[in-house]
ModelCIF file with pLDDT and N, C-alpha, C, O atoms, coordinates in Angstrom:
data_MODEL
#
_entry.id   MODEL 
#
_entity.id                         1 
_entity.type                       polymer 
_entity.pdbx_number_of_molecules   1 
#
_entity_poly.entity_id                      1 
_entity_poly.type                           'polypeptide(L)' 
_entity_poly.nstd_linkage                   no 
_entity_poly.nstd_monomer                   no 
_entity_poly.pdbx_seq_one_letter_code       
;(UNK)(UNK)(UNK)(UNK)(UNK)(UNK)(UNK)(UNK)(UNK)(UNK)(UNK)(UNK)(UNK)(UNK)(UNK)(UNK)
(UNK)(UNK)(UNK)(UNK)(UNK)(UNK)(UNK)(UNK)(UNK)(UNK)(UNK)(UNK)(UNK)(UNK)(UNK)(UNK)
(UNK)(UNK)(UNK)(UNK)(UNK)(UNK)(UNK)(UNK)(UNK)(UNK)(UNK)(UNK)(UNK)(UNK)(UNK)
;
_entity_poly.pdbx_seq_one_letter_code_can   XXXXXXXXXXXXXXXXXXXXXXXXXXXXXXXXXXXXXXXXXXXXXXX 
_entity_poly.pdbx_strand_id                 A 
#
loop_
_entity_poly_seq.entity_id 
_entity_poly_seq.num 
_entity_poly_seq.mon_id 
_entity_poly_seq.hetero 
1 1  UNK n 
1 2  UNK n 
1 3  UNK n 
1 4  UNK n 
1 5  UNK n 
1 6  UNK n 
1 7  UNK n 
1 8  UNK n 
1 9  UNK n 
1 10 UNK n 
1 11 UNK n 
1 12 UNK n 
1 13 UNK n 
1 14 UNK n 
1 15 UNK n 
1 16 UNK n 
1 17 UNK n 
1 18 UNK n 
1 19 UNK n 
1 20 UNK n 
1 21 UNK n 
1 22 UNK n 
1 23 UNK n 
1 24 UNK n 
1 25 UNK n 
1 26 UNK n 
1 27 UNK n 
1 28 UNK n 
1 29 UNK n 
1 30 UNK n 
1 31 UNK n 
1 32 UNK n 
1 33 UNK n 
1 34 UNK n 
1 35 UNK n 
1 36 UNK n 
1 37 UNK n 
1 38 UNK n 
1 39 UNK n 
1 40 UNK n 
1 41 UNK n 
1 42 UNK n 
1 43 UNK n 
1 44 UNK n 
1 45 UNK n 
1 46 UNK n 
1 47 UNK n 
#
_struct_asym.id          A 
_struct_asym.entity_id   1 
#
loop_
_ma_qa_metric.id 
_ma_qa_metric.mode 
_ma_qa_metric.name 
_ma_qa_metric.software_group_id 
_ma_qa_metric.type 
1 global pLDDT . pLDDT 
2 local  pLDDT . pLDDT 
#
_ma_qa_metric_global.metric_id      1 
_ma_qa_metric_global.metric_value   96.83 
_ma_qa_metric_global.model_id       1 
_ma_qa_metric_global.ordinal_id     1 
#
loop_
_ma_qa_metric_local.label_asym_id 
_ma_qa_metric_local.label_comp_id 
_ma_qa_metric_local.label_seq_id 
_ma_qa_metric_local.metric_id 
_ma_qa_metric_local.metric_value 
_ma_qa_metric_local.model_id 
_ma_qa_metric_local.ordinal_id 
A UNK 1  2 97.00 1 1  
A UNK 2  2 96.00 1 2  
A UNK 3  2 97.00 1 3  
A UNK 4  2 96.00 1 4  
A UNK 5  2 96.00 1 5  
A UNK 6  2 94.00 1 6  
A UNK 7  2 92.00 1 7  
A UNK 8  2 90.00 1 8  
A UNK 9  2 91.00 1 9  
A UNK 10 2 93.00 1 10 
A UNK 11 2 97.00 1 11 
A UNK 12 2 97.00 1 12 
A UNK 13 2 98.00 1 13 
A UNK 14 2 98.00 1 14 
A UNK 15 2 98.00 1 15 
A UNK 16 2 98.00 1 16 
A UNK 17 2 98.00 1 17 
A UNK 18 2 98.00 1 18 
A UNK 19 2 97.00 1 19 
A UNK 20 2 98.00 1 20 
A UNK 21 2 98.00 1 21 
A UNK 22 2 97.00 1 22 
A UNK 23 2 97.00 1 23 
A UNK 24 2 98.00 1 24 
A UNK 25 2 98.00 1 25 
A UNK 26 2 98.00 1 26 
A UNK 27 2 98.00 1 27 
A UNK 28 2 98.00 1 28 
A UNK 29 2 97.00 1 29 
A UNK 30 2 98.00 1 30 
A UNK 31 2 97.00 1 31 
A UNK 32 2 97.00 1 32 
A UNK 33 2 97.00 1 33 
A UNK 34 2 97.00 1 34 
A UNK 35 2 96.00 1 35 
A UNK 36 2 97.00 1 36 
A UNK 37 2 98.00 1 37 
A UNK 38 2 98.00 1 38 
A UNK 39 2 98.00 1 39 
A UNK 40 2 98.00 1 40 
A UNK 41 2 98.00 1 41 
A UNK 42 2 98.00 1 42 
A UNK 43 2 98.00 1 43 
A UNK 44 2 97.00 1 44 
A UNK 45 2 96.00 1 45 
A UNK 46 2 97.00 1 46 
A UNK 47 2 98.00 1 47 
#
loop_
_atom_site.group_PDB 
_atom_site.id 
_atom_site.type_symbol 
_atom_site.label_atom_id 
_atom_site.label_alt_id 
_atom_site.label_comp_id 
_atom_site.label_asym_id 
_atom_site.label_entity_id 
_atom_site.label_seq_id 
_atom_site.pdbx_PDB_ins_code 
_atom_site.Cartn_x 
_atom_site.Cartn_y 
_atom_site.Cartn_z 
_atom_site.occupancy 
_atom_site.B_iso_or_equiv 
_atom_site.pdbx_formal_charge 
_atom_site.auth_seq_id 
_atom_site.auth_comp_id 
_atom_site.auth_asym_id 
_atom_site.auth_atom_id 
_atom_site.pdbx_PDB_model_num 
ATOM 1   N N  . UNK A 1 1  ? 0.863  -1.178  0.000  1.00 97.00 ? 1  UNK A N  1 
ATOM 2   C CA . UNK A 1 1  ? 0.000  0.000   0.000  1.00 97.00 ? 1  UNK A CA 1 
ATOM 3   C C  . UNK A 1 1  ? 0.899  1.227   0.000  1.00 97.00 ? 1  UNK A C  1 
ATOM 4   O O  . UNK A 1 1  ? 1.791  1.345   0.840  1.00 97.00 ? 1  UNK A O  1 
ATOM 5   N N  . UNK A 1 2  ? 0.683  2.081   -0.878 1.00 96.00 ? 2  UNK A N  1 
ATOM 6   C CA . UNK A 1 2  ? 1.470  3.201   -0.781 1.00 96.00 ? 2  UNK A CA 1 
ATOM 7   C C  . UNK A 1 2  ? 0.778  4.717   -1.134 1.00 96.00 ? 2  UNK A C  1 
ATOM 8   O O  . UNK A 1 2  ? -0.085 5.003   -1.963 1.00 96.00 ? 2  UNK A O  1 
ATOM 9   N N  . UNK A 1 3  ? 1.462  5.510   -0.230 1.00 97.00 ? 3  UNK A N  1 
ATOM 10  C CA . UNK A 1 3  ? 0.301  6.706   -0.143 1.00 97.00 ? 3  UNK A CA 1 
ATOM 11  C C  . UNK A 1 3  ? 1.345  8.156   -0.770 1.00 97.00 ? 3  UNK A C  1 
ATOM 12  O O  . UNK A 1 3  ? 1.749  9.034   -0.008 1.00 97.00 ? 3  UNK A O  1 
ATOM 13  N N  . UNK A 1 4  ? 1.534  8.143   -1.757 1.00 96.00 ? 4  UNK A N  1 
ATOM 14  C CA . UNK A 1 4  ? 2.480  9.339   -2.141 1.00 96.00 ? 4  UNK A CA 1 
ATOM 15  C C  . UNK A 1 4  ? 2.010  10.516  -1.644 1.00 96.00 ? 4  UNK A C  1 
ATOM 16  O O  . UNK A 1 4  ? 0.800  10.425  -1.433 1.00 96.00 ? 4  UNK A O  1 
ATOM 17  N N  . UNK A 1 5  ? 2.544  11.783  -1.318 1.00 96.00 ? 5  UNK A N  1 
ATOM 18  C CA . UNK A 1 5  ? 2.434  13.225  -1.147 1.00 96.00 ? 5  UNK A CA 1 
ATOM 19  C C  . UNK A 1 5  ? 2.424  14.004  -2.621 1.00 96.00 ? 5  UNK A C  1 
ATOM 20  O O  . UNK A 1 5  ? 3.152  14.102  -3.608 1.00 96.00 ? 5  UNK A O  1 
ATOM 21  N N  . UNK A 1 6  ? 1.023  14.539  -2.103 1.00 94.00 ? 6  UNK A N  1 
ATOM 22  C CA . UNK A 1 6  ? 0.193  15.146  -3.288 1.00 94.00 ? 6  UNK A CA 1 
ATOM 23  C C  . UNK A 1 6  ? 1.394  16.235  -4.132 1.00 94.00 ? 6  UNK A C  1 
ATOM 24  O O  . UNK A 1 6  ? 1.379  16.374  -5.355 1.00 94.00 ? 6  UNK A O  1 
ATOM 25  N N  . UNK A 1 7  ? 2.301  16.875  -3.298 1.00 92.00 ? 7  UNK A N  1 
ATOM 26  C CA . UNK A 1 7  ? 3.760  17.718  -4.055 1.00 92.00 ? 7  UNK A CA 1 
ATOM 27  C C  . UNK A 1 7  ? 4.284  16.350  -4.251 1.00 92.00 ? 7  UNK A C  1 
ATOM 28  O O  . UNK A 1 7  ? 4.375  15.447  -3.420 1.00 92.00 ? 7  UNK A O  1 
ATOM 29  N N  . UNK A 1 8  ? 4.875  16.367  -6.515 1.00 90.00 ? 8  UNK A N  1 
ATOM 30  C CA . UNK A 1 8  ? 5.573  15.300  -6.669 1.00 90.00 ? 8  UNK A CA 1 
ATOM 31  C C  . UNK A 1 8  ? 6.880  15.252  -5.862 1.00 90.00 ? 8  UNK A C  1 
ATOM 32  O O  . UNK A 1 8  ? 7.301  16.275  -5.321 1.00 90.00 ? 8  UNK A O  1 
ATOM 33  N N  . UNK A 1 9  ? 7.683  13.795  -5.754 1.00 91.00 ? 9  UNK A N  1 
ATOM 34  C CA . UNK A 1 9  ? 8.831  13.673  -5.140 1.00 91.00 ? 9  UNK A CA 1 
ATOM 35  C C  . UNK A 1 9  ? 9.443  14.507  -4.186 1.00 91.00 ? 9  UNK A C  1 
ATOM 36  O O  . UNK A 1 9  ? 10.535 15.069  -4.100 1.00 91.00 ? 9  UNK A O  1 
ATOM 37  N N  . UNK A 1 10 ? 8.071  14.400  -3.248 1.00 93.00 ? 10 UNK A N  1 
ATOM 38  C CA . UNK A 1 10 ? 8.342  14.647  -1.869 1.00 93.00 ? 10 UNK A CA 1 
ATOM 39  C C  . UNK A 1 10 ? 7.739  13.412  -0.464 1.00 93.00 ? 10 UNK A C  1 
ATOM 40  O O  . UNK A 1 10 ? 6.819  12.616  -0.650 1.00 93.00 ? 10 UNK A O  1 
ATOM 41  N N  . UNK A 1 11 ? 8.283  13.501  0.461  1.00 97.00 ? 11 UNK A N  1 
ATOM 42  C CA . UNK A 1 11 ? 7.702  12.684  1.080  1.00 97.00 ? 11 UNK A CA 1 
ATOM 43  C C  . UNK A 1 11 ? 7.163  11.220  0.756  1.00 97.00 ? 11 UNK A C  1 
ATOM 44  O O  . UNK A 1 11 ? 7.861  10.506  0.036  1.00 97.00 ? 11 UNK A O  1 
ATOM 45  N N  . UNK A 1 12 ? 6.300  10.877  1.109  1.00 97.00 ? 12 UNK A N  1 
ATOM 46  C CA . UNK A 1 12 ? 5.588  9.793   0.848  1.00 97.00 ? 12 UNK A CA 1 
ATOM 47  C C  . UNK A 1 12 ? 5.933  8.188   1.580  1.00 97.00 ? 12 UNK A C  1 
ATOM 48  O O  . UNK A 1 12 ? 7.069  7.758   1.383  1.00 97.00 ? 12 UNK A O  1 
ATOM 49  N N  . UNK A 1 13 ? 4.845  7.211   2.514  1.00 98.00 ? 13 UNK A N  1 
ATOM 50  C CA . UNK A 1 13 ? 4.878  6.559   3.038  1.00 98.00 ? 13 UNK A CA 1 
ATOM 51  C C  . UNK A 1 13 ? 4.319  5.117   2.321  1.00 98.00 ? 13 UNK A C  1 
ATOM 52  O O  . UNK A 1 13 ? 3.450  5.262   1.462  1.00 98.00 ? 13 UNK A O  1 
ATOM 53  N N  . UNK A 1 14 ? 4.743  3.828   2.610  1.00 98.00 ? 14 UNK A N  1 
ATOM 54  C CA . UNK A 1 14 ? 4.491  2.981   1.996  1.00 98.00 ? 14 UNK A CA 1 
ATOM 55  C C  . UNK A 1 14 ? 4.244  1.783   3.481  1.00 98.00 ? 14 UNK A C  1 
ATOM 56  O O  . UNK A 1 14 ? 4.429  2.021   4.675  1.00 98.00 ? 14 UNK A O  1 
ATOM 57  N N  . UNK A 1 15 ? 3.827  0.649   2.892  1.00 98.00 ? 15 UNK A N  1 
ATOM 58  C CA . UNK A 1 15 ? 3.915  -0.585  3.985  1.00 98.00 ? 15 UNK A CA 1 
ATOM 59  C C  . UNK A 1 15 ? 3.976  -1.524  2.962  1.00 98.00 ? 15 UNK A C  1 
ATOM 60  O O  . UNK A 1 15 ? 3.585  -1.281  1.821  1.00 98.00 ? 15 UNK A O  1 
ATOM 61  N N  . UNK A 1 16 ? 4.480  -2.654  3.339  1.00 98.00 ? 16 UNK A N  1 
ATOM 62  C CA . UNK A 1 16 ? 4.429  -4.214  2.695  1.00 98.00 ? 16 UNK A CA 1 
ATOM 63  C C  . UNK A 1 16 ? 4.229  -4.875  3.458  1.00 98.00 ? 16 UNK A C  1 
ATOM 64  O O  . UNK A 1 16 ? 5.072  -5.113  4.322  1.00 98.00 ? 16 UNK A O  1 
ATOM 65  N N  . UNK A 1 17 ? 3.056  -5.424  3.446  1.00 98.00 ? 17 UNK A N  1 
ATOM 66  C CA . UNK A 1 17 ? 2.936  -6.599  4.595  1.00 98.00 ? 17 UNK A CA 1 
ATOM 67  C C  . UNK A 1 17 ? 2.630  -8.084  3.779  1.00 98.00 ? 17 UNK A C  1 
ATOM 68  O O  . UNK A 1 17 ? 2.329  -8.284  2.602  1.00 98.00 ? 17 UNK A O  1 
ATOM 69  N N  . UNK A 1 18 ? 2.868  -9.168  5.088  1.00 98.00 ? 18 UNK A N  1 
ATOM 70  C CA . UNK A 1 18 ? 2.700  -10.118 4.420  1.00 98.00 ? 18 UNK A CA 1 
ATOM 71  C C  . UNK A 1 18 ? 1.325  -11.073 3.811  1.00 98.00 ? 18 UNK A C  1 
ATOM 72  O O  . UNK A 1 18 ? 1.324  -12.094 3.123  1.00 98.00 ? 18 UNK A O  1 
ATOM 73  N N  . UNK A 1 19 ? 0.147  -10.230 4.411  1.00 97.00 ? 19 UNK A N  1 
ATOM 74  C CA . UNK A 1 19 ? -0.944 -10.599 4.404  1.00 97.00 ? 19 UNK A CA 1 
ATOM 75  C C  . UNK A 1 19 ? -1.857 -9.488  3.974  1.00 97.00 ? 19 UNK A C  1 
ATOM 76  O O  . UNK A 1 19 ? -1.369 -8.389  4.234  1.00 97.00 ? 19 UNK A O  1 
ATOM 77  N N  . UNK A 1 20 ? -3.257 -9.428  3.285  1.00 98.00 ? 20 UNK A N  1 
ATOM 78  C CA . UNK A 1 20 ? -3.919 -8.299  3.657  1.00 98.00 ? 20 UNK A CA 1 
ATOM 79  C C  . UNK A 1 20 ? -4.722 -7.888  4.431  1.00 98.00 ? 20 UNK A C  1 
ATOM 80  O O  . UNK A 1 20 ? -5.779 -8.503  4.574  1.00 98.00 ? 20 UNK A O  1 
ATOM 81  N N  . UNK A 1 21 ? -4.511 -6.970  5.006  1.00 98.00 ? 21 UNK A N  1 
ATOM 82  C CA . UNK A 1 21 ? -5.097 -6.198  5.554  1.00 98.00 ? 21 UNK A CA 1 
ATOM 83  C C  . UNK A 1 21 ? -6.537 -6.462  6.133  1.00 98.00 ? 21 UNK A C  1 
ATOM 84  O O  . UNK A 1 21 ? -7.527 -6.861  5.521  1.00 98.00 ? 21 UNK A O  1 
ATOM 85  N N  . UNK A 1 22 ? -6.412 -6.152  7.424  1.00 97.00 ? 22 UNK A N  1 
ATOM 86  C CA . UNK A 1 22 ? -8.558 -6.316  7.618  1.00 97.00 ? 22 UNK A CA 1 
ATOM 87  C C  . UNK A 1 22 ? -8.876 -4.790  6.968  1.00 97.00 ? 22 UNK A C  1 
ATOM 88  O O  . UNK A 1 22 ? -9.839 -4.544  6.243  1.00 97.00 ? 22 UNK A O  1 
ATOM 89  N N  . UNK A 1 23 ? -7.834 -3.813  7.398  1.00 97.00 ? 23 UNK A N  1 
ATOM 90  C CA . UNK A 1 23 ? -8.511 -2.704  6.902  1.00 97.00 ? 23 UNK A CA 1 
ATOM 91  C C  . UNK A 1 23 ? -7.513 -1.297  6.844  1.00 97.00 ? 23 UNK A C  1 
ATOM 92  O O  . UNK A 1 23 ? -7.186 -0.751  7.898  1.00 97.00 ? 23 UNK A O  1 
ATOM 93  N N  . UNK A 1 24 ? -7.195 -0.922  5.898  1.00 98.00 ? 24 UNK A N  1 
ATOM 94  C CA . UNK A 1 24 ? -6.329 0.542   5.875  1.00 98.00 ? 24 UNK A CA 1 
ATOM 95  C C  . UNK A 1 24 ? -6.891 2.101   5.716  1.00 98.00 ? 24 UNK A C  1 
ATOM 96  O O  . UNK A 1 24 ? -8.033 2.531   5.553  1.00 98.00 ? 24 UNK A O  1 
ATOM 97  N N  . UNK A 1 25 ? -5.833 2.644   5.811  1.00 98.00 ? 25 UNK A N  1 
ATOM 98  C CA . UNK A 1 25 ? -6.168 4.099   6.283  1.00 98.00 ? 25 UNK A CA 1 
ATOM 99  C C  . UNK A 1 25 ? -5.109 4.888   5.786  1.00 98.00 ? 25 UNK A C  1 
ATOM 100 O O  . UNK A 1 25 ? -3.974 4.515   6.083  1.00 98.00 ? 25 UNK A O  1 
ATOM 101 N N  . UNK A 1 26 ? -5.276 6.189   4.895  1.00 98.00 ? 26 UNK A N  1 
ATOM 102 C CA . UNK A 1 26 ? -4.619 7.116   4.960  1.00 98.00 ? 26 UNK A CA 1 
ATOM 103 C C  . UNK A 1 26 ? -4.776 8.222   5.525  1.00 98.00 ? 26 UNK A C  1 
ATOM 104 O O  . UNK A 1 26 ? -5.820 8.861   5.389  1.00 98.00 ? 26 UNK A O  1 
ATOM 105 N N  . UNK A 1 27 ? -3.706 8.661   6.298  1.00 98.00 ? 27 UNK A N  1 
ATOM 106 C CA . UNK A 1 27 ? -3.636 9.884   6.737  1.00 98.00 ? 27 UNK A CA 1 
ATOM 107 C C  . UNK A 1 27 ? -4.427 9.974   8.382  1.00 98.00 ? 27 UNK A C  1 
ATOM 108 O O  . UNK A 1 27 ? -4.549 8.896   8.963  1.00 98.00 ? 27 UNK A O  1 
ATOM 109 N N  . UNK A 1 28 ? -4.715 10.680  8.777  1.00 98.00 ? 28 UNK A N  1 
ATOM 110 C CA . UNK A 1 28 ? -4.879 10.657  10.487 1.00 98.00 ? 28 UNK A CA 1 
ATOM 111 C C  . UNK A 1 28 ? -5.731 11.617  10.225 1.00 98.00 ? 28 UNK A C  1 
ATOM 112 O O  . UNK A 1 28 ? -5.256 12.638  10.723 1.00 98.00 ? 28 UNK A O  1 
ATOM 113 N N  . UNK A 1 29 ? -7.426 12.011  9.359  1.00 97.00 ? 29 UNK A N  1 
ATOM 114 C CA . UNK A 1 29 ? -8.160 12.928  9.958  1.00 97.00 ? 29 UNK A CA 1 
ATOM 115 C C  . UNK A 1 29 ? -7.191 14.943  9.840  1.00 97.00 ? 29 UNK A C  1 
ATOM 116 O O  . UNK A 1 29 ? -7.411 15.769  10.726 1.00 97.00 ? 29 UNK A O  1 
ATOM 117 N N  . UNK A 1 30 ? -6.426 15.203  8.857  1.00 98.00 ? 30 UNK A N  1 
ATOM 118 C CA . UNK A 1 30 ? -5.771 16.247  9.073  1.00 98.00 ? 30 UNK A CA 1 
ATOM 119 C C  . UNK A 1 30 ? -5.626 16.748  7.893  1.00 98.00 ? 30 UNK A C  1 
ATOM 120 O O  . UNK A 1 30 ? -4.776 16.384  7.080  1.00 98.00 ? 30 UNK A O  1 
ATOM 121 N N  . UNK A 1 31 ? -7.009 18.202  7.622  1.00 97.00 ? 31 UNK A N  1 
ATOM 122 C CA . UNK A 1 31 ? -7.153 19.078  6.143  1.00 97.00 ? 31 UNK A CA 1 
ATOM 123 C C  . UNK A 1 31 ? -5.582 19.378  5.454  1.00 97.00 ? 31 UNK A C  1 
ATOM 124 O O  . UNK A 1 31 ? -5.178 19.300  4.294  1.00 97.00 ? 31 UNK A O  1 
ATOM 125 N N  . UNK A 1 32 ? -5.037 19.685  6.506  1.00 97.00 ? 32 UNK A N  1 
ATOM 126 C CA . UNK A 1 32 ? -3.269 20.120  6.221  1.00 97.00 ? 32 UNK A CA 1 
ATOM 127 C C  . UNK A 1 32 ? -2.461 19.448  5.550  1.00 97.00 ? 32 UNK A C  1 
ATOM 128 O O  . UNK A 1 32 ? -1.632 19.807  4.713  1.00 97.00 ? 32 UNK A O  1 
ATOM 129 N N  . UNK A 1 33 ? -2.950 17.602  6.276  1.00 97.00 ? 33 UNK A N  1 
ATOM 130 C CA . UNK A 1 33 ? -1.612 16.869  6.109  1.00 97.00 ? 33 UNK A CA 1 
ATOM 131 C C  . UNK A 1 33 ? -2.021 15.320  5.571  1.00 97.00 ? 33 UNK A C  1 
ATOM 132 O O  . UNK A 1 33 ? -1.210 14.453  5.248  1.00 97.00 ? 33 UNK A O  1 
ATOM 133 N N  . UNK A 1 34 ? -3.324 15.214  5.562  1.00 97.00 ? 34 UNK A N  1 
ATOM 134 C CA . UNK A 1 34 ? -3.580 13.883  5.094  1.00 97.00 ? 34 UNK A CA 1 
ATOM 135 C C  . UNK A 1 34 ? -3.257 13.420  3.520  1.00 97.00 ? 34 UNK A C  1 
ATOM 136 O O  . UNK A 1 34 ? -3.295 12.277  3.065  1.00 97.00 ? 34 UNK A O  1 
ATOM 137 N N  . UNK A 1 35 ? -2.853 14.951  2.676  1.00 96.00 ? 35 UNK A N  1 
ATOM 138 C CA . UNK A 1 35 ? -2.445 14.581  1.405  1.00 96.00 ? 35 UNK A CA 1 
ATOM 139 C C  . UNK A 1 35 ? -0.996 14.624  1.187  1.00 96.00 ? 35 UNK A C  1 
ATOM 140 O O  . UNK A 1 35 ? -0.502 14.629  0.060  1.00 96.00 ? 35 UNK A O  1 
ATOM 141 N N  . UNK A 1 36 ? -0.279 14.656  2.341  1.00 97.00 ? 36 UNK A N  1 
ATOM 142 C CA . UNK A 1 36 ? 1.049  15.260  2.432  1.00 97.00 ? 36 UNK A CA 1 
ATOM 143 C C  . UNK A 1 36 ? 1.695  13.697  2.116  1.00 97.00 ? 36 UNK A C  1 
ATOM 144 O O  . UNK A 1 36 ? 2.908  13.751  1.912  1.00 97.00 ? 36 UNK A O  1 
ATOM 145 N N  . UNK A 1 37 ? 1.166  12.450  2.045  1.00 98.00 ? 37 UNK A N  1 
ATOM 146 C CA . UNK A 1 37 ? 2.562  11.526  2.285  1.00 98.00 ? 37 UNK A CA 1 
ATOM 147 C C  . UNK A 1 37 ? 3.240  11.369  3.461  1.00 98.00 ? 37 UNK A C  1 
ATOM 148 O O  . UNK A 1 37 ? 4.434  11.666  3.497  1.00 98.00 ? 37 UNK A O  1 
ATOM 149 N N  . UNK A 1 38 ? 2.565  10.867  4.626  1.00 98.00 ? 38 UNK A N  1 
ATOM 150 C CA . UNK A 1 38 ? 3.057  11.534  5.919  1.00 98.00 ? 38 UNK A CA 1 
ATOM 151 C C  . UNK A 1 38 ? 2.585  10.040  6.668  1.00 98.00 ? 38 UNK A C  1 
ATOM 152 O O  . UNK A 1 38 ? 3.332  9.605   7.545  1.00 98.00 ? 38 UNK A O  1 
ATOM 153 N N  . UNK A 1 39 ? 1.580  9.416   6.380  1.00 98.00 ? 39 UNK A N  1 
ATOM 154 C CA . UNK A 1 39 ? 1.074  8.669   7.542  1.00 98.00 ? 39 UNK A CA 1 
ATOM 155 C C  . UNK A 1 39 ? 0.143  7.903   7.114  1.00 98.00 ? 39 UNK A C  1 
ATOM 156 O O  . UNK A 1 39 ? -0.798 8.358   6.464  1.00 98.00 ? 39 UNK A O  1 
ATOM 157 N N  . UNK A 1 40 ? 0.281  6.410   7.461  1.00 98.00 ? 40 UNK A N  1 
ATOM 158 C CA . UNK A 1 40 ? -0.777 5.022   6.805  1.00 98.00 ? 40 UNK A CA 1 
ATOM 159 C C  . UNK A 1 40 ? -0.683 4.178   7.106  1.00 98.00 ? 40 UNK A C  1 
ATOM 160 O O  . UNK A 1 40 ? 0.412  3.622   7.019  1.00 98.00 ? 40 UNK A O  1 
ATOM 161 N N  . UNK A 1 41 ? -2.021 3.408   7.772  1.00 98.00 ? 41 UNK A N  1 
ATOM 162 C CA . UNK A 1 41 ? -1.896 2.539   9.293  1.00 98.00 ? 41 UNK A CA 1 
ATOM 163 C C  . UNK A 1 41 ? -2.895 1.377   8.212  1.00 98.00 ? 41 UNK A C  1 
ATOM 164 O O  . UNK A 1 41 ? -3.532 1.712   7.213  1.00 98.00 ? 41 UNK A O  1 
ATOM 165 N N  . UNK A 1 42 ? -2.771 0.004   8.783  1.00 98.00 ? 42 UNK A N  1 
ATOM 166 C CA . UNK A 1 42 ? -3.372 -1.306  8.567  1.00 98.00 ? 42 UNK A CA 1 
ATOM 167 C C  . UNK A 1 42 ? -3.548 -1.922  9.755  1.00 98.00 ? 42 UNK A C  1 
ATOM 168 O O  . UNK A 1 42 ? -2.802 -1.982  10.733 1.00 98.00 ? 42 UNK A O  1 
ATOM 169 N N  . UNK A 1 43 ? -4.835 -2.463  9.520  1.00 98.00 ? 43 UNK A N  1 
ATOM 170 C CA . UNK A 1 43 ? -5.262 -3.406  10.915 1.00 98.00 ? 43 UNK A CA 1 
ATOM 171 C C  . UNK A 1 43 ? -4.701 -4.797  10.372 1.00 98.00 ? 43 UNK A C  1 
ATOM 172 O O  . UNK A 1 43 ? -4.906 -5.021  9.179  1.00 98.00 ? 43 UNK A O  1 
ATOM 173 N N  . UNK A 1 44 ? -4.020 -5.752  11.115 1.00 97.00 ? 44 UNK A N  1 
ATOM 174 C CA . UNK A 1 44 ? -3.591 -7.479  11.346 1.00 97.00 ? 44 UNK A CA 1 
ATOM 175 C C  . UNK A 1 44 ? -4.778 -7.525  12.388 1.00 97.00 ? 44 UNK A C  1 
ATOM 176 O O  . UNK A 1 44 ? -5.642 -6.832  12.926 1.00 97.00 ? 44 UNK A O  1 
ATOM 177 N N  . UNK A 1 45 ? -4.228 -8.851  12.314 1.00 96.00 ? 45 UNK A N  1 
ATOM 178 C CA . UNK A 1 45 ? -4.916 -9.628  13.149 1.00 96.00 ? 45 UNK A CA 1 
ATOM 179 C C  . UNK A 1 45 ? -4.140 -9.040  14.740 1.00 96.00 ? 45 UNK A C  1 
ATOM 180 O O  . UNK A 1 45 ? -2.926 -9.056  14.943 1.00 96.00 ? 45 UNK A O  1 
ATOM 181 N N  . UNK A 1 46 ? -5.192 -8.549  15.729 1.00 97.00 ? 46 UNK A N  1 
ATOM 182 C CA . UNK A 1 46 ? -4.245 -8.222  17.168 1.00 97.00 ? 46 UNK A CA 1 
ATOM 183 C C  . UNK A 1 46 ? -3.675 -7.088  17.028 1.00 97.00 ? 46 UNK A C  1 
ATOM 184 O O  . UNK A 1 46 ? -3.614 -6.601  18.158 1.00 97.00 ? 46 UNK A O  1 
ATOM 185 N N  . UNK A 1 47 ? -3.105 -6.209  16.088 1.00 98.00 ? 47 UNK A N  1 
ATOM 186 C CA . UNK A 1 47 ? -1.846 -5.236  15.641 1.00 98.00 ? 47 UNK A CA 1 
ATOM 187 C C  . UNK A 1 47 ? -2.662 -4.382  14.553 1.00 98.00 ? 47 UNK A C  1 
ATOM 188 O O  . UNK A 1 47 ? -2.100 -3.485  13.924 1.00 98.00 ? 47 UNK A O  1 
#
């Protein structure tokens, strides 16, 4: 899953996991920064 920052070749966060996901998310709720490439969470199993 990978979430680039809306300015090209800046920033930007990725994950590889070994399974998918129950469920993902970009960004944390933030007008400022959720397009920034900054932050991106997945639920596992427990984690």
């Amino acid at each position: 899953a990978h979430a680039p920052a809306a300015a090209k070749g800046r920033a930007g966060v990725s994950l590889y996991l070994r399974r998918e996901p129950d469920a993902l998310r970009v960004g944390f709720g933030s007008s400022e920064f959720d397009g920034s490439g900054r932050y991106i969470e997945a639920d596992l199993p427990g984690v």
